[in-house]
Protein backbone atom coordinates (compact mmCIF):
# COMPACT_ATOMS: atom_id res chain seq x y z
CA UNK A 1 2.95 -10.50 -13.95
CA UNK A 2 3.26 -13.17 -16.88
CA UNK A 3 3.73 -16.03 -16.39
CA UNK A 4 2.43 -16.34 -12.64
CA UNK A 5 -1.50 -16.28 -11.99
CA UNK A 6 -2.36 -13.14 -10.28
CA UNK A 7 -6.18 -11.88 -8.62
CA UNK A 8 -5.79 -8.64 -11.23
CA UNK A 9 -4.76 -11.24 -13.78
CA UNK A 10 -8.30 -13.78 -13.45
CA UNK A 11 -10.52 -10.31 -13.05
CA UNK A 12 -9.52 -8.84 -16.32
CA UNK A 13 -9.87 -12.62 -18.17
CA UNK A 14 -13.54 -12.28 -16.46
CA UNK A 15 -14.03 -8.77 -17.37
CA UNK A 16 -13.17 -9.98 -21.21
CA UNK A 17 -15.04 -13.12 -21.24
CA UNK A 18 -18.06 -11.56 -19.27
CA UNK A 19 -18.01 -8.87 -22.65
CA UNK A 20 -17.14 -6.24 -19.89
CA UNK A 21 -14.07 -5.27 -21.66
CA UNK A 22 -13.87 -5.41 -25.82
CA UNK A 23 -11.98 -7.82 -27.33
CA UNK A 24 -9.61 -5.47 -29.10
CA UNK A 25 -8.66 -4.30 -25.23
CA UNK A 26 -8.25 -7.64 -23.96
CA UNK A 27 -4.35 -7.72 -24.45
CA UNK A 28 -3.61 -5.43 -22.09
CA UNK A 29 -4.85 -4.29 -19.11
CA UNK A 30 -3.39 -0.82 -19.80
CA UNK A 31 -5.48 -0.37 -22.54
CA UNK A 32 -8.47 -0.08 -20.41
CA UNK A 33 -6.65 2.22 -17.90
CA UNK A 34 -6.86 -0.71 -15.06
CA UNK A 35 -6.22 1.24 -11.71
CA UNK A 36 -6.06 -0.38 -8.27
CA UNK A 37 -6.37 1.29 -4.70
CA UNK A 38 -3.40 -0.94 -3.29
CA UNK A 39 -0.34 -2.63 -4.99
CA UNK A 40 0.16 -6.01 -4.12
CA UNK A 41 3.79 -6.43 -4.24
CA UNK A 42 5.36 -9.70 -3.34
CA UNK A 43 5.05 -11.03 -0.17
CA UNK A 44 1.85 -8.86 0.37
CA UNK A 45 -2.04 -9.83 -0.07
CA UNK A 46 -4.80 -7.70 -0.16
CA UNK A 47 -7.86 -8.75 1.94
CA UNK A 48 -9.92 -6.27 -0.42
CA UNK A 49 -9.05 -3.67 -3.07
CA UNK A 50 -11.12 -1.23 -4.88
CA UNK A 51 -10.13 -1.21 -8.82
CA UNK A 52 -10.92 1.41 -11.79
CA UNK A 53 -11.23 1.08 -15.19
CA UNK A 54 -12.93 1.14 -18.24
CA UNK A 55 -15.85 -1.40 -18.21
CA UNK A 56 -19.17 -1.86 -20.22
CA UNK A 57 -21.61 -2.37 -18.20
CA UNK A 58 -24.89 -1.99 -19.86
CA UNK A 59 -26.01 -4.99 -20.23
CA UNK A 60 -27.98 -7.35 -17.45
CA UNK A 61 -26.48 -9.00 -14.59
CA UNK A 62 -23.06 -8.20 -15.31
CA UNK A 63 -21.73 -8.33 -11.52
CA UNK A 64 -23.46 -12.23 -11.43
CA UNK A 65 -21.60 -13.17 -14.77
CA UNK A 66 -18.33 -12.18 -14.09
CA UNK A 67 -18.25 -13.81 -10.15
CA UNK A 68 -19.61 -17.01 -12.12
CA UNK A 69 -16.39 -16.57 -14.26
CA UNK A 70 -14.08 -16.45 -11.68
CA UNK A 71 -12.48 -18.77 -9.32
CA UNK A 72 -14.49 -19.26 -6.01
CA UNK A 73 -11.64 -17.71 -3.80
CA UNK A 74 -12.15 -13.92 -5.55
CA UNK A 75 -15.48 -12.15 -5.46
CA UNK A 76 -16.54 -8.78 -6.81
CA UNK A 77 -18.40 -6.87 -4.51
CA UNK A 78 -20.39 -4.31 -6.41
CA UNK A 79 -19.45 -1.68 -9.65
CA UNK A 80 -19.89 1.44 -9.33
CA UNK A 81 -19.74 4.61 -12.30
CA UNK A 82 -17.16 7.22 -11.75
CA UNK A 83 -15.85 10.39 -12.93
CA UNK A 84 -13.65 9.64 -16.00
CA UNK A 85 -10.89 11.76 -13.71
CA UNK A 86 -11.12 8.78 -10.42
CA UNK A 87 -8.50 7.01 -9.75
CA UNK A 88 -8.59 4.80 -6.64
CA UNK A 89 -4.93 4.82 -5.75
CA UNK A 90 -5.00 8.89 -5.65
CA UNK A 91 -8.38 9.18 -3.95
CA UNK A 92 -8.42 6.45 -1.51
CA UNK A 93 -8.35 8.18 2.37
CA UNK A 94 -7.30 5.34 4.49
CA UNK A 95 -5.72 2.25 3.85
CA UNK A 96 -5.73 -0.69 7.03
CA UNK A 97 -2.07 -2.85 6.40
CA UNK A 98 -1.98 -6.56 8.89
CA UNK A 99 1.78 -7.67 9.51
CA UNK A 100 2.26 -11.38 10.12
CA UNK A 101 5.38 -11.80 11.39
CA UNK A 102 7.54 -14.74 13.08
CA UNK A 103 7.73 -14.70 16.68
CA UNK A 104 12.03 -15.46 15.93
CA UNK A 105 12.47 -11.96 14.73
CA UNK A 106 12.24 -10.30 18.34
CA UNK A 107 15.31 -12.74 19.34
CA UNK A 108 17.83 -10.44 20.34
CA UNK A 109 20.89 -11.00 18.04
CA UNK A 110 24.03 -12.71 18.75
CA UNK A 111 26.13 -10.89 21.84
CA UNK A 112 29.21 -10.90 19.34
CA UNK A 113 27.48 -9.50 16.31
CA UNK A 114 28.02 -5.60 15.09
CA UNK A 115 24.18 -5.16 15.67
CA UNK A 116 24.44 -6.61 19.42
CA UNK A 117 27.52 -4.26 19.85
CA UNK A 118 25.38 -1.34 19.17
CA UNK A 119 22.36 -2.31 20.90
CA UNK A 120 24.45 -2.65 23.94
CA UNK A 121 26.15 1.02 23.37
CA UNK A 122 22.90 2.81 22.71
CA UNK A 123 21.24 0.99 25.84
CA UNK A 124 24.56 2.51 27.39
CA UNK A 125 23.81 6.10 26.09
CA UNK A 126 19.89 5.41 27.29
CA UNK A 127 21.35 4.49 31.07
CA UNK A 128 23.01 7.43 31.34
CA UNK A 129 19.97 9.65 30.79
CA UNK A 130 18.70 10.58 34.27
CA UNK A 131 15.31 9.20 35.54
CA UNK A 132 15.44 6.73 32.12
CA UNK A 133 11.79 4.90 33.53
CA UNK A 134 12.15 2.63 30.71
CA UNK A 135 15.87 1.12 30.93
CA UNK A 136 15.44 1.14 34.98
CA UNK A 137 11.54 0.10 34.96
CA UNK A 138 9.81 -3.23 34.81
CA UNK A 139 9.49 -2.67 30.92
CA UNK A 140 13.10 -3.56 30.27
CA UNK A 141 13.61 -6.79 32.26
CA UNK A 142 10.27 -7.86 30.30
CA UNK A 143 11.61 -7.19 27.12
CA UNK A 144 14.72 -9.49 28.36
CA UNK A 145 13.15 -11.73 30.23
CA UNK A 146 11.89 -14.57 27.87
CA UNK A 147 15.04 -14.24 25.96
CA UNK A 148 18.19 -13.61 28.04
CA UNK A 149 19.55 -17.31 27.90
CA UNK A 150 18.97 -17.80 24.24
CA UNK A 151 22.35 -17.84 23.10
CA UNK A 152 24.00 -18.78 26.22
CA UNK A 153 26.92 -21.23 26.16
CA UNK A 154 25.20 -24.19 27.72
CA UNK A 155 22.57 -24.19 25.16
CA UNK A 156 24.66 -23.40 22.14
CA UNK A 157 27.00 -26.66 23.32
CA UNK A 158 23.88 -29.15 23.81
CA UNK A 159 22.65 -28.34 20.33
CA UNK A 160 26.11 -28.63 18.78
CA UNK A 161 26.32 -31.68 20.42
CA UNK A 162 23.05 -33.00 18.99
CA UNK A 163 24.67 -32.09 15.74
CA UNK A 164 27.90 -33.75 15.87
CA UNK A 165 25.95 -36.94 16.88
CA UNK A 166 23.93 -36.81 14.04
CA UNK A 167 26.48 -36.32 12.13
CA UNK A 168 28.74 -39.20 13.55
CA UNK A 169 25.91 -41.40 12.12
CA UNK A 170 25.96 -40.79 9.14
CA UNK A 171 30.22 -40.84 8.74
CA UNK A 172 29.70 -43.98 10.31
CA UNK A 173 27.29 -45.16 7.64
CA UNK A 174 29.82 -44.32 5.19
CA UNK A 175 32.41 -46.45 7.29
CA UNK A 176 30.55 -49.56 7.27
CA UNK A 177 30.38 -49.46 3.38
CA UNK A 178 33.82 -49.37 3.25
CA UNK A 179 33.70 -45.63 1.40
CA UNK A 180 36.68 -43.22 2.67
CA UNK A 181 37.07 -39.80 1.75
CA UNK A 182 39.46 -37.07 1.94
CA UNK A 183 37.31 -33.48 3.13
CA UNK A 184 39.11 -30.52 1.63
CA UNK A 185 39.85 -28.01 4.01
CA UNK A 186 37.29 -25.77 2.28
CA UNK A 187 34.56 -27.93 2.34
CA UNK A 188 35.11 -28.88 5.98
CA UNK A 189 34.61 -24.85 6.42
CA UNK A 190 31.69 -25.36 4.35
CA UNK A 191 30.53 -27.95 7.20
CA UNK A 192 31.22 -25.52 10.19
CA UNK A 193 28.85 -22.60 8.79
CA UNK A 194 26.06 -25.33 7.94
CA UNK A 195 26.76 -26.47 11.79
CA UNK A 196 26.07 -22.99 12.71
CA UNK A 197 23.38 -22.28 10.81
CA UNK A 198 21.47 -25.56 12.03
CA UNK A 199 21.92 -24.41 15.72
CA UNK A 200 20.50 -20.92 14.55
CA UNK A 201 18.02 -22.26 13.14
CA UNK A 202 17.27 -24.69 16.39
CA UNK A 203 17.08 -21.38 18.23
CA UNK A 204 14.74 -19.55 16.31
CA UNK A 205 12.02 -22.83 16.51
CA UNK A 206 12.28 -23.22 19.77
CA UNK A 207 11.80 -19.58 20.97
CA UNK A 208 8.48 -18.93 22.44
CA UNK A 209 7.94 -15.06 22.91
CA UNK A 210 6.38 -14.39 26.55
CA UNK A 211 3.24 -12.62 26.53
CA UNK A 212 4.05 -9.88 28.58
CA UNK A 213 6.80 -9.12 25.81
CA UNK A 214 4.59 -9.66 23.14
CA UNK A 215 1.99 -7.23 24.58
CA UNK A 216 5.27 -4.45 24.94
CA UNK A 217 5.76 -4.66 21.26
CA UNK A 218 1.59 -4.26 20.38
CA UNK A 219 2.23 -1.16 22.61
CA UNK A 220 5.29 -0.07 20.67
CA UNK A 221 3.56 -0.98 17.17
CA UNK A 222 0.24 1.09 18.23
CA UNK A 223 2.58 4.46 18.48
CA UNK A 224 2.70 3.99 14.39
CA UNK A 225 -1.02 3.43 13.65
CA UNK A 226 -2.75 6.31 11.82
CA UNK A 227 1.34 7.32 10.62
């Protein structure tokens, strides 16, 4: 992943300078068939991985010399000899994954949106199912509750007001220093989605899920464990 430092990146530089791997296989990983249990693409960290590959390892405290060689944050936890055939991605049984995710993301979207249009049609389709416990129980006005005002009018107009004061200021500013300018009709567009996106953006700070919601959605999520 040249030219950005990676974990698999400082372990083989230990392996080489540790004499682990030979210097005429210290140019690329491939050479001594590296092999992880878990990718870790971008975005995504692994807590702890199991690796394969091929490593010398007789000589003396080889596990102590290469966790003095690397940085303080990685440690390796023990090595192991294998069947020439192992490879950790292939034979691992279980793999645990954590999600971190905004609390923002569970907004429901905009009532004008294409997504919000068919949200509201499929919770249509869901009402007209007979005895539907979950559109018609206490689980649905939970899962509305904390939200239902979110993008109502009154708020939407107090933080576009906020905005246009703000940005009164700073036309003023530009006033006062005797600077005029002509906005294009484009750019003034340009000004209306930035507007937008600001009050977005306002929302999505401010929104504090409820915990009876958030403990809905750790029900729905547990359904998927073990999948």
């Amino acid at each position: 992943n040249d030219p950005n430092r990676t974990i698999e990146g400082d372990l083989f530089r230990a392996f080489v300078d540790t004499g682990g791997i030979a210097e005429m296989n210290a140019d690329d990983p491939k050479k001594s068939s590296l092999n992880r249990a878990a990718r870790t693409d971008r975005g995504v960290h692994a807590a702890c991985n199991v690796l394969s590959l091929k490593l010398i390892i007789e000589q003396p405290n080889l596990l102590e010399r290469i966790n003095e060689a690397l940085p303080e944050t990685i440690r390796v936890w023990g090595i192991s000899r294998t069947l020439k055939s192992f490879n950790p991605r292939t034979f691992c049984e279980a793999r645990i994954y954590e999600y971190l995710v905004p609390s923002y993301v569970f907004i429901p979207p905009y009532p004008m949106t294409q997504l919000a249009q068919r949200i509201t049609k499929h919770r249509e389709m869901i009402n007209c199912i007979e005895n539907s416990e979950w559109i018609n129980g206490n689980e649905y006005l939970l899962y509305c509750k904390d939200a239902k005002d979110i993008w109502s009018d009154e708020r939407i107009q107090h933080l576009e007001k906020m905005i246009n004061e703000s940005s009164t200021s700073i036309e003023n500013v530009d006033e006062k220093n005797g600077e005029t300018s002509n906005i294009s009709s484009q750019f003034q567009e340009h000004l209306e989605k930035e507007k937008i996106k600001q009050i977005e953006l306002e929302i999505r700070r401010t929104y504090r899920i409820s915990n009876e919601r958030l403990q809905l959605i750790r029900d729905a999520f547990k359904i998927f464990e073990g999948s």
